[in-house]
PDB file of N, CA and C in Angstrom:
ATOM      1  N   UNK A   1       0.835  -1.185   0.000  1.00  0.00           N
ATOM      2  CA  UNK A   1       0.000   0.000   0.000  1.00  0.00           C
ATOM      3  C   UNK A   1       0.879   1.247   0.000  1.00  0.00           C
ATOM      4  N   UNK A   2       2.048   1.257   0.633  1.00  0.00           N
ATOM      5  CA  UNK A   2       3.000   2.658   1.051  1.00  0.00           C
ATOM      6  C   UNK A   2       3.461   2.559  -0.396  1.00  0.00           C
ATOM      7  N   UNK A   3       3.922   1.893  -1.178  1.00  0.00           N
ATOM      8  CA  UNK A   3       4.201   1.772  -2.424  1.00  0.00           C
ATOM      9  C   UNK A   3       3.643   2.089  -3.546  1.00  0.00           C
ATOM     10  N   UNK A   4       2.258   2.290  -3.414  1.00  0.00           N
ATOM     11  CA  UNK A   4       1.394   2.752  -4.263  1.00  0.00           C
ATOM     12  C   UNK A   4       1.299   4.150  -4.046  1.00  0.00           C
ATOM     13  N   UNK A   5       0.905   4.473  -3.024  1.00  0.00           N
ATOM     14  CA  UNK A   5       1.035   5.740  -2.621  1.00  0.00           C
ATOM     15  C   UNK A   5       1.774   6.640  -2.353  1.00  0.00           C
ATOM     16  N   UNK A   6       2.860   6.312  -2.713  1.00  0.00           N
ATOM     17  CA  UNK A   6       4.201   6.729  -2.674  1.00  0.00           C
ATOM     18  C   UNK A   6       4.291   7.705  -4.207  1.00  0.00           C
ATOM     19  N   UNK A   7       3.785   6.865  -5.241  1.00  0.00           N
ATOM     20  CA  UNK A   7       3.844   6.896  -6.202  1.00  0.00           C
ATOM     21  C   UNK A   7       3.140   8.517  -6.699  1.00  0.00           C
ATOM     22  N   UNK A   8       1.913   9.225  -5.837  1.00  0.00           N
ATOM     23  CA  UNK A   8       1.585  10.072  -5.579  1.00  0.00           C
ATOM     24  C   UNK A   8       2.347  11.164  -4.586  1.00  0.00           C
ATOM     25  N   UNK A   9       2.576  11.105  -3.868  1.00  0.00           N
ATOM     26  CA  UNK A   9       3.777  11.023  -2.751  1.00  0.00           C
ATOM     27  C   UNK A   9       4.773  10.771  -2.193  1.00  0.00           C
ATOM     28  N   UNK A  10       6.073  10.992  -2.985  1.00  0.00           N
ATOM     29  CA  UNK A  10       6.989  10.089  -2.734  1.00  0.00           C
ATOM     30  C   UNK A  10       7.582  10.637  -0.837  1.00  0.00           C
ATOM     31  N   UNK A  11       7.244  11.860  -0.498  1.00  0.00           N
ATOM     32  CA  UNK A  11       7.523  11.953   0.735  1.00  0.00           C
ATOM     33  C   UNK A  11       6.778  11.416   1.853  1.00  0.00           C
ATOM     34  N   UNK A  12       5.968  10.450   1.770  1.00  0.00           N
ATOM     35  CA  UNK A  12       5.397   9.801   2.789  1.00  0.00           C
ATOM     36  C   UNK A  12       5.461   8.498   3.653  1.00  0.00           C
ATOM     37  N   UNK A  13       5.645   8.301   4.532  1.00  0.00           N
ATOM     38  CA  UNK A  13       6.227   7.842   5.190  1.00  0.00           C
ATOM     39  C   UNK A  13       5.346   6.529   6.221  1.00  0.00           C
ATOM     40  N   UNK A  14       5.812   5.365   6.277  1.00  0.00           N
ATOM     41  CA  UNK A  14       5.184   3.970   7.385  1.00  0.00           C
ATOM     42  C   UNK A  14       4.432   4.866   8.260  1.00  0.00           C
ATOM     43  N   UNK A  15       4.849   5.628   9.155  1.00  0.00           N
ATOM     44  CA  UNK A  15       3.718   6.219  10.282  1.00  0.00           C
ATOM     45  C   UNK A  15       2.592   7.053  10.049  1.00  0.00           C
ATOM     46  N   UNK A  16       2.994   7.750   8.092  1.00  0.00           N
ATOM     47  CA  UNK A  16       1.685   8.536   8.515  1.00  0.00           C
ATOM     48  C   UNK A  16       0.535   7.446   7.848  1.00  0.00           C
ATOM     49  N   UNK A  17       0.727   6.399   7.560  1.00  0.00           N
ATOM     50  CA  UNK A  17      -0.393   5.187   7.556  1.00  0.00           C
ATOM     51  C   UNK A  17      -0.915   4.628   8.767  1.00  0.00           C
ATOM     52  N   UNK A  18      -1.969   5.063   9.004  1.00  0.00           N
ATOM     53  CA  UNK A  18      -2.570   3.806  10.246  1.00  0.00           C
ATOM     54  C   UNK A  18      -4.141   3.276   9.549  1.00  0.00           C
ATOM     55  N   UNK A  19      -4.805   2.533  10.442  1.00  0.00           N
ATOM     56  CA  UNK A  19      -5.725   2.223  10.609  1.00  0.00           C
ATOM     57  C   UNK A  19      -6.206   0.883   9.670  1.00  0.00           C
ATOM     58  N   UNK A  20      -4.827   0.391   9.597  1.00  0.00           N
ATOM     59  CA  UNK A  20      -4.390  -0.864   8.395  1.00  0.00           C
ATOM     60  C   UNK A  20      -3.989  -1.941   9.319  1.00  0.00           C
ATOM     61  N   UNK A  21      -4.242  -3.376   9.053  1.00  0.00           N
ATOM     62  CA  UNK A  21      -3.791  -4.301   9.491  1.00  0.00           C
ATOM     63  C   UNK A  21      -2.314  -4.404   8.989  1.00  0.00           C
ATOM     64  N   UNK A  22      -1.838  -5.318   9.236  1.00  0.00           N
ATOM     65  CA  UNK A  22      -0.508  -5.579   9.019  1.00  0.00           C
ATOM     66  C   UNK A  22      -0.678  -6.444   7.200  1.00  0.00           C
ATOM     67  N   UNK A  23      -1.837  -7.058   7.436  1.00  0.00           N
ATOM     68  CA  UNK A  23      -2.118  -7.976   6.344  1.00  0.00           C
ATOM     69  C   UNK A  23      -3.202  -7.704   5.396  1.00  0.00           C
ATOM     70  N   UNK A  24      -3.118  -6.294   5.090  1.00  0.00           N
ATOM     71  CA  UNK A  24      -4.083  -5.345   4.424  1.00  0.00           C
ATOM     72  C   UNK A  24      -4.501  -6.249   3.398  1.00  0.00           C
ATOM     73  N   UNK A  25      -5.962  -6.667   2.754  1.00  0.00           N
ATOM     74  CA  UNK A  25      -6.267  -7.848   1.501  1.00  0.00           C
ATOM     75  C   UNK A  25      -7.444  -6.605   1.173  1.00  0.00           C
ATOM     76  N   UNK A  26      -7.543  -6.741  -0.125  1.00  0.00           N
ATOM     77  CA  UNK A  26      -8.382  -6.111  -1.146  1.00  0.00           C
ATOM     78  C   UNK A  26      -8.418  -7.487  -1.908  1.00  0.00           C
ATOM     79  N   UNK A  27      -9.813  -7.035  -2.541  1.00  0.00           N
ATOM     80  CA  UNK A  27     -10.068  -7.963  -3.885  1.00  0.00           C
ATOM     81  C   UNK A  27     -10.703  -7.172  -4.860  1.00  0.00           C
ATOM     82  N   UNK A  28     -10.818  -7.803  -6.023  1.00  0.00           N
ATOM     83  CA  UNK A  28     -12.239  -7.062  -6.741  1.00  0.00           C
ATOM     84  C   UNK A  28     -12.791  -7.652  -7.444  1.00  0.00           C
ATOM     85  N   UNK A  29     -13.492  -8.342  -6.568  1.00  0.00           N
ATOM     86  CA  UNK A  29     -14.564  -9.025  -6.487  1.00  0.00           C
ATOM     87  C   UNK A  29     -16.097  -8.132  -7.287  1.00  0.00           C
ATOM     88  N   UNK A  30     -16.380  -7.159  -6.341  1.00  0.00           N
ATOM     89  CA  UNK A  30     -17.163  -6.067  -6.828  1.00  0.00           C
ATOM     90  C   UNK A  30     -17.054  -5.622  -7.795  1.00  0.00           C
ATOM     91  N   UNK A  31     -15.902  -4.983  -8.294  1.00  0.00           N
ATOM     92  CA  UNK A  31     -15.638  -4.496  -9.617  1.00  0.00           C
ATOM     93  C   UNK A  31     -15.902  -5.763 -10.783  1.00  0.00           C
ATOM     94  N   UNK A  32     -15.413  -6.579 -10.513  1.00  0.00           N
ATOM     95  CA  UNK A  32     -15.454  -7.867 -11.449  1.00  0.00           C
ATOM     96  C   UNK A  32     -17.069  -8.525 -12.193  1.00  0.00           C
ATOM     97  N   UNK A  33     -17.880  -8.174 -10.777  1.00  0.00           N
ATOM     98  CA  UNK A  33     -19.080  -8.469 -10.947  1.00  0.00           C
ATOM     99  C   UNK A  33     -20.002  -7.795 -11.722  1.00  0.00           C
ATOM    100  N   UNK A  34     -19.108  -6.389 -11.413  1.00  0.00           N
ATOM    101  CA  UNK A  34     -20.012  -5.019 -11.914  1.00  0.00           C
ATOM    102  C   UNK A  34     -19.295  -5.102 -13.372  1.00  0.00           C
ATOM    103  N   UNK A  35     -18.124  -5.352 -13.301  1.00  0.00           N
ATOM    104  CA  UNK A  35     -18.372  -5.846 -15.411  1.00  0.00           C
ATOM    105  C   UNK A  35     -19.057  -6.693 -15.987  1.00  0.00           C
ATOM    106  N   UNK A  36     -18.878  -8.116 -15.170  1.00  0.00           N
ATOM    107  CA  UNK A  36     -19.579  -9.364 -15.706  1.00  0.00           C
ATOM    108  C   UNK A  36     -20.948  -9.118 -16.130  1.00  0.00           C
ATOM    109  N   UNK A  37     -21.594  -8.275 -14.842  1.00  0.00           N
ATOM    110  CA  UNK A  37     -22.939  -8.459 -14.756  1.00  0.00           C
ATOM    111  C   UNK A  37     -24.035  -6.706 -15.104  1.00  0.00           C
ATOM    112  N   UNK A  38     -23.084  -5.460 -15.262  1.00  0.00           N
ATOM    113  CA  UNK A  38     -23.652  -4.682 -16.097  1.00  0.00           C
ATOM    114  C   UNK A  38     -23.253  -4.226 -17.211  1.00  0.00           C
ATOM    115  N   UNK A  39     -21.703  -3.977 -17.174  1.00  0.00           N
ATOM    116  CA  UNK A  39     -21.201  -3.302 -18.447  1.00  0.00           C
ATOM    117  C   UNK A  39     -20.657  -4.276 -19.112  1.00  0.00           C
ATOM    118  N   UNK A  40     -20.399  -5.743 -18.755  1.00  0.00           N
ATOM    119  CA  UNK A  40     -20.106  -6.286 -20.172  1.00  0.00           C
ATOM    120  C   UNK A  40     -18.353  -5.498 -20.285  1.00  0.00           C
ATOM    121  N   UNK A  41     -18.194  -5.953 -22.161  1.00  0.00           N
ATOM    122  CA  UNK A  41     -16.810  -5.869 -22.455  1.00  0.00           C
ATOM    123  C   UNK A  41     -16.692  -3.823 -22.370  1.00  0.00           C
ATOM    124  N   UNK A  42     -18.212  -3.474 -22.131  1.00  0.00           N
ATOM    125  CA  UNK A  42     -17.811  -1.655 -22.212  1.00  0.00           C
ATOM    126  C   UNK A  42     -17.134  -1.327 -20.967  1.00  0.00           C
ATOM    127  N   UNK A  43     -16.693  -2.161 -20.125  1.00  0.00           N
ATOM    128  CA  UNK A  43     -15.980  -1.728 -18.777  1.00  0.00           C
ATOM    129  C   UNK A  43     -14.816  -1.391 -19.418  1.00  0.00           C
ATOM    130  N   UNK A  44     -14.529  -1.526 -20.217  1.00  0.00           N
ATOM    131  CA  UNK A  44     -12.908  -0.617 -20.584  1.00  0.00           C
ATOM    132  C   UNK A  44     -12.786   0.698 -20.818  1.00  0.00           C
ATOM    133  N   UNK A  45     -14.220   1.354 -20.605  1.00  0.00           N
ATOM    134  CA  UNK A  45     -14.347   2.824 -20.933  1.00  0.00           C
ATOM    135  C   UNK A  45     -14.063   3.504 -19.727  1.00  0.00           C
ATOM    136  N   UNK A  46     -13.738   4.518 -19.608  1.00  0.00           N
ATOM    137  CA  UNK A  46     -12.912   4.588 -18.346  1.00  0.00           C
ATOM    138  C   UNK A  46     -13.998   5.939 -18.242  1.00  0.00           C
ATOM    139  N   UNK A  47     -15.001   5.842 -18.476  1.00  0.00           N
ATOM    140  CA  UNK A  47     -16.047   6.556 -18.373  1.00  0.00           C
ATOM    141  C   UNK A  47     -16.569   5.325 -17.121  1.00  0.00           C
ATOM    142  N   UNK A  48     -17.077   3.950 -17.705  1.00  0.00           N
ATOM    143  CA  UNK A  48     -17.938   3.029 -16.968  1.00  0.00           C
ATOM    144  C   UNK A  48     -16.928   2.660 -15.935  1.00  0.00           C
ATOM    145  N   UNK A  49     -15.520   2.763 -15.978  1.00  0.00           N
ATOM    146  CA  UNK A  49     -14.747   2.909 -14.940  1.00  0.00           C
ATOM    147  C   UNK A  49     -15.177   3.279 -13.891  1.00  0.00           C
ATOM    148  N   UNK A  50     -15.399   4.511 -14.056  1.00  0.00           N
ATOM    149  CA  UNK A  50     -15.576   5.610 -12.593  1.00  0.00           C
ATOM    150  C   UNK A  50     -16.695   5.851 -12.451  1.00  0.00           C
ATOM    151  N   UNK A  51     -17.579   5.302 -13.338  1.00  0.00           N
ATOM    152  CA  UNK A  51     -19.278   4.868 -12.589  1.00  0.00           C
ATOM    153  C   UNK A  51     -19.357   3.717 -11.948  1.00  0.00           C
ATOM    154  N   UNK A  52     -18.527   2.951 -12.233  1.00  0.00           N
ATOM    155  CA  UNK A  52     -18.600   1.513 -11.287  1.00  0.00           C
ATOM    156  C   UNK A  52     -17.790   1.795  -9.851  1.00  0.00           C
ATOM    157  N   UNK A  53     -16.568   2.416 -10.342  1.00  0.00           N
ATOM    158  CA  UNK A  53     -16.402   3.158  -8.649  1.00  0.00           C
ATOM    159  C   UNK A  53     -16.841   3.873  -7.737  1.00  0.00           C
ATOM    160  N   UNK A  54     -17.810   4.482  -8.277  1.00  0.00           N
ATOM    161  CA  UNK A  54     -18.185   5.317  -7.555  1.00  0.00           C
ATOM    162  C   UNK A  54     -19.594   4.531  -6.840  1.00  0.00           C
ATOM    163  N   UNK A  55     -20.445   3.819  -7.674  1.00  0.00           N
ATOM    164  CA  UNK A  55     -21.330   2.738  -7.095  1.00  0.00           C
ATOM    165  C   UNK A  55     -20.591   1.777  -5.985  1.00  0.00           C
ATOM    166  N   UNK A  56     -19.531   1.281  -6.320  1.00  0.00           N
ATOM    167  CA  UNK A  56     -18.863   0.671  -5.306  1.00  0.00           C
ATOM    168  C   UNK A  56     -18.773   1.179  -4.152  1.00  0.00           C
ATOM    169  N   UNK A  57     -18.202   2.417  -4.438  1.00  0.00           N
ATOM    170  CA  UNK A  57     -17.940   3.094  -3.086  1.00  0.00           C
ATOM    171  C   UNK A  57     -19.627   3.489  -2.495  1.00  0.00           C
ATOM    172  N   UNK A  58     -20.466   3.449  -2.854  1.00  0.00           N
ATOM    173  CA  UNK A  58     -21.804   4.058  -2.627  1.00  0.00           C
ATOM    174  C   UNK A  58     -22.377   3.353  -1.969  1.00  0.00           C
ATOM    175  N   UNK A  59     -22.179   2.205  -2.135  1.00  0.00           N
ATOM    176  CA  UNK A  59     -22.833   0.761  -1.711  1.00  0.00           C
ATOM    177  C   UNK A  59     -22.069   0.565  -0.321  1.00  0.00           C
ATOM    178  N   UNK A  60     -20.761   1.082  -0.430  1.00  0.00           N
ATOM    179  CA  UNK A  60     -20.218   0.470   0.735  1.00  0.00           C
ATOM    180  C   UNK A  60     -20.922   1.434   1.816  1.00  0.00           C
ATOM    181  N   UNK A  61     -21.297   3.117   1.567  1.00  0.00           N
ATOM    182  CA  UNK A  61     -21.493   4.018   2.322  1.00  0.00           C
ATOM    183  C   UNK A  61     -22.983   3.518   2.788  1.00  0.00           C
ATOM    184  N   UNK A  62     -23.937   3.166   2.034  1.00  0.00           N
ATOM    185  CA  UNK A  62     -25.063   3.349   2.254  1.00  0.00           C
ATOM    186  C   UNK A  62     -25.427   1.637   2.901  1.00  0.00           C
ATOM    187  N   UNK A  63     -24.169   0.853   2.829  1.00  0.00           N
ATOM    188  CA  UNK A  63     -24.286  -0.605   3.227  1.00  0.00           C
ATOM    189  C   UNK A  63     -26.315  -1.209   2.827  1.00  0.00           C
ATOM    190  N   UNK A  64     -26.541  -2.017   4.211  1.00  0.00           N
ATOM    191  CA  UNK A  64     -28.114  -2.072   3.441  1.00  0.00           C
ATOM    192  C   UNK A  64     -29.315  -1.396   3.004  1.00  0.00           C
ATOM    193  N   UNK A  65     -29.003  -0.376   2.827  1.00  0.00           N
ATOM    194  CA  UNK A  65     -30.066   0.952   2.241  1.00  0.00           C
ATOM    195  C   UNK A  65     -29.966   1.397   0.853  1.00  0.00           C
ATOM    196  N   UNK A  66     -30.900  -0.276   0.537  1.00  0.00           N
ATOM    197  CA  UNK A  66     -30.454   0.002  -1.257  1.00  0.00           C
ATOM    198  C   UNK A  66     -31.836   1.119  -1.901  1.00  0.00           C
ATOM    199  N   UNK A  67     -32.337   1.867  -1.465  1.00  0.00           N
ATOM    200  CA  UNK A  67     -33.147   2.508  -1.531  1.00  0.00           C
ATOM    201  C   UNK A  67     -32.858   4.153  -1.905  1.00  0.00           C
ATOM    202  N   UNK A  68     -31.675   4.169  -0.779  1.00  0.00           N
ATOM    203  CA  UNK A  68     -30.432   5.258  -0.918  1.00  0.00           C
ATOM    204  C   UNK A  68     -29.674   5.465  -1.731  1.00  0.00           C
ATOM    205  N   UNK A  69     -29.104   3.907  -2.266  1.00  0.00           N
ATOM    206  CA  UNK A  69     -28.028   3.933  -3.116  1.00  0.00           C
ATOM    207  C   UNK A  69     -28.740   3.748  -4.304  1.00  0.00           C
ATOM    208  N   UNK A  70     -30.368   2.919  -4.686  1.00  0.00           N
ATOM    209  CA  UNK A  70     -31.057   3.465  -5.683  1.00  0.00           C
ATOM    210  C   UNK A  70     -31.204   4.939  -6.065  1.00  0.00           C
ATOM    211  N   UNK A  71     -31.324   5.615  -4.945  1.00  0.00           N
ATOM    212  CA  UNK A  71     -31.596   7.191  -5.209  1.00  0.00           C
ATOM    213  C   UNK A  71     -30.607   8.119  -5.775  1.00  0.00           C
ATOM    214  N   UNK A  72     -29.303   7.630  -5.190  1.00  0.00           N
ATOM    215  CA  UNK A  72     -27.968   8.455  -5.364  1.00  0.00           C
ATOM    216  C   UNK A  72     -27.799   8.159  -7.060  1.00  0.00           C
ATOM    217  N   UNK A  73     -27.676   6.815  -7.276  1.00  0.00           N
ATOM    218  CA  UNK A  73     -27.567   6.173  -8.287  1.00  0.00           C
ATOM    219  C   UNK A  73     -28.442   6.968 -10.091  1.00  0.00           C
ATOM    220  N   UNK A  74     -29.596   7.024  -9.567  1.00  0.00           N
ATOM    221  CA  UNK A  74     -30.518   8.050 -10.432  1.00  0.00           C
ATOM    222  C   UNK A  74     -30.097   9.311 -10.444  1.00  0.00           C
ATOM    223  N   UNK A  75     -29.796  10.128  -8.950  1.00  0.00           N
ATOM    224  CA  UNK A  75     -29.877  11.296  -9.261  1.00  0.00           C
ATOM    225  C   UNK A  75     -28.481  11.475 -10.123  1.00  0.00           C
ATOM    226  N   UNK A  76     -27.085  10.724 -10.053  1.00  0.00           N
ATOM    227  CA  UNK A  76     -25.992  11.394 -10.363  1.00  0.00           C
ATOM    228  C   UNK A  76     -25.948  10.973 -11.844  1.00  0.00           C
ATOM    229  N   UNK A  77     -26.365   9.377 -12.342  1.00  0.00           N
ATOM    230  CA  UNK A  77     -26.515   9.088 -13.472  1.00  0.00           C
ATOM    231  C   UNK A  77     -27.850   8.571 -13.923  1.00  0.00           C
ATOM    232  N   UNK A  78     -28.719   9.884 -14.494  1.00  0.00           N
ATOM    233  CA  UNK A  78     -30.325   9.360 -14.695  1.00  0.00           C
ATOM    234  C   UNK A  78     -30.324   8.714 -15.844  1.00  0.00           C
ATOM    235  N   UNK A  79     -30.603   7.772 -16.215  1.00  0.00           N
ATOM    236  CA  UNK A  79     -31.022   7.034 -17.369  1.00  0.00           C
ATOM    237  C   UNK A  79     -30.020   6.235 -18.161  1.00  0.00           C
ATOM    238  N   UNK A  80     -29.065   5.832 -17.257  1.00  0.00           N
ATOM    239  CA  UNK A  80     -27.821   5.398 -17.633  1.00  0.00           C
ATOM    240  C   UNK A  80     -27.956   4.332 -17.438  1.00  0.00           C
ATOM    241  N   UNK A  81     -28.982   3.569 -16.222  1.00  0.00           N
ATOM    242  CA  UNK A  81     -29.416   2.072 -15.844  1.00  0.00           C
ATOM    243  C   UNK A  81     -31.079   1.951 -15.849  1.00  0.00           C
ATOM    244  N   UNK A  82     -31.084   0.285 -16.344  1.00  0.00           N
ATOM    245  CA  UNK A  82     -32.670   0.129 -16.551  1.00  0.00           C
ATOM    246  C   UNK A  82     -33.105  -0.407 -15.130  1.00  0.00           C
ATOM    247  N   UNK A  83     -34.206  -0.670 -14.818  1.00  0.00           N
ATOM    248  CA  UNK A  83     -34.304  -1.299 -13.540  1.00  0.00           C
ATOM    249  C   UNK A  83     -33.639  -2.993 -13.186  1.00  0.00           C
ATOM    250  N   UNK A  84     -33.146  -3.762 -14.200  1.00  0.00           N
ATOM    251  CA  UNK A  84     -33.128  -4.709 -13.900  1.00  0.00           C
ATOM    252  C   UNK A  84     -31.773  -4.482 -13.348  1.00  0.00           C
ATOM    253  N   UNK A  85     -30.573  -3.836 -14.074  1.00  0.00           N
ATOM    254  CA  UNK A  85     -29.270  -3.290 -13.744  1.00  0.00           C
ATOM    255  C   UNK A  85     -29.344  -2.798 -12.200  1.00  0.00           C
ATOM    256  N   UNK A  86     -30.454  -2.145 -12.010  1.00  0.00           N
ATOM    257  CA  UNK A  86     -30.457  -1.193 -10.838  1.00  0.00           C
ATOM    258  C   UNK A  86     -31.109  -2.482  -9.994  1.00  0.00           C
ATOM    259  N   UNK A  87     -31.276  -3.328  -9.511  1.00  0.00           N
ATOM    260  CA  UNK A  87     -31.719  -4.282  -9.028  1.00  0.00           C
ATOM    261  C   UNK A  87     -30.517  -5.447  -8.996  1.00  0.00           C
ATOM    262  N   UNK A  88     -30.019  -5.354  -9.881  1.00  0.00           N
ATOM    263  CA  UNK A  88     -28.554  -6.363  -9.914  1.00  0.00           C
ATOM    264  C   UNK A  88     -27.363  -5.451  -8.727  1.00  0.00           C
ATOM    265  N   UNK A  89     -27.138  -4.266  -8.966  1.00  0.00           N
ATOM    266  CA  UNK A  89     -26.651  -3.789  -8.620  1.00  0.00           C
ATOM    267  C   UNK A  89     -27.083  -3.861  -6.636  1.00  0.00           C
ATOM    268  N   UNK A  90     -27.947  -2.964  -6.759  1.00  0.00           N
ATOM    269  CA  UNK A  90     -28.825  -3.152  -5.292  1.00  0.00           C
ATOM    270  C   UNK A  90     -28.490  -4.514  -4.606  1.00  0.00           C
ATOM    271  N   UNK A  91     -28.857  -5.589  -5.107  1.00  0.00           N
ATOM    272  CA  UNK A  91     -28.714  -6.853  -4.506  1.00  0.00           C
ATOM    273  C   UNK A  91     -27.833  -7.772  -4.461  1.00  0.00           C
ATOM    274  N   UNK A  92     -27.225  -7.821  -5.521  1.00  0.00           N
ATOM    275  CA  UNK A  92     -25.720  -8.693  -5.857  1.00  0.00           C
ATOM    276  C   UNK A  92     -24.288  -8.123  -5.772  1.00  0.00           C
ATOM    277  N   UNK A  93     -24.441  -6.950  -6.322  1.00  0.00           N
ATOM    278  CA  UNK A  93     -22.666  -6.673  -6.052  1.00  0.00           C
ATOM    279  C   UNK A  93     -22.101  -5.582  -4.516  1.00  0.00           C
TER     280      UNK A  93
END
């Protein structure tokens, strides 16, 4: 992780990181799903990029209040998902 971010920062330093295990694990799982299962091969658009991140991250904020993250979801990108997408999304990823 200090390595990545370094890369932005090369003056930063082991201590000003906390709140990390020692054995920090990411996956992307989520992201993976959210290609498989809305955008298909258009996930290389780095447009559907940073709509899938930003749902990711939305989902994590609003955890089970897919009602919320339905809402956010419409207001920032209206007509960009049909309901079945918005229901895949909500419930599976």
């Amino acid at each position: 992780m200090l390595d990545y971010l370094r890369k932005n920062d090369p003056s930063l330093e082991l201590q000003d990181l906390s709140g990390f295990d020692e054995n920090f694990k990411a996956n992307l799982t989520p992201y993976l799903d959210f290609e498989k299962q809305i955008f298909g091969d258009k996930i290389a658009c780095e447009e559907n990029q940073m709509i899938a991140e930003n749902i990711i991250k939305w989902k994590t904020i609003y955890g089970d209040d897919s009602k919320m993250l339905k809402q956010r979801i419409n207001k920032v990108y209206p007509g960009i998902f049909n309901e079945d997408q918005l229901t895949k999304i909500r419930s599976r990823l």
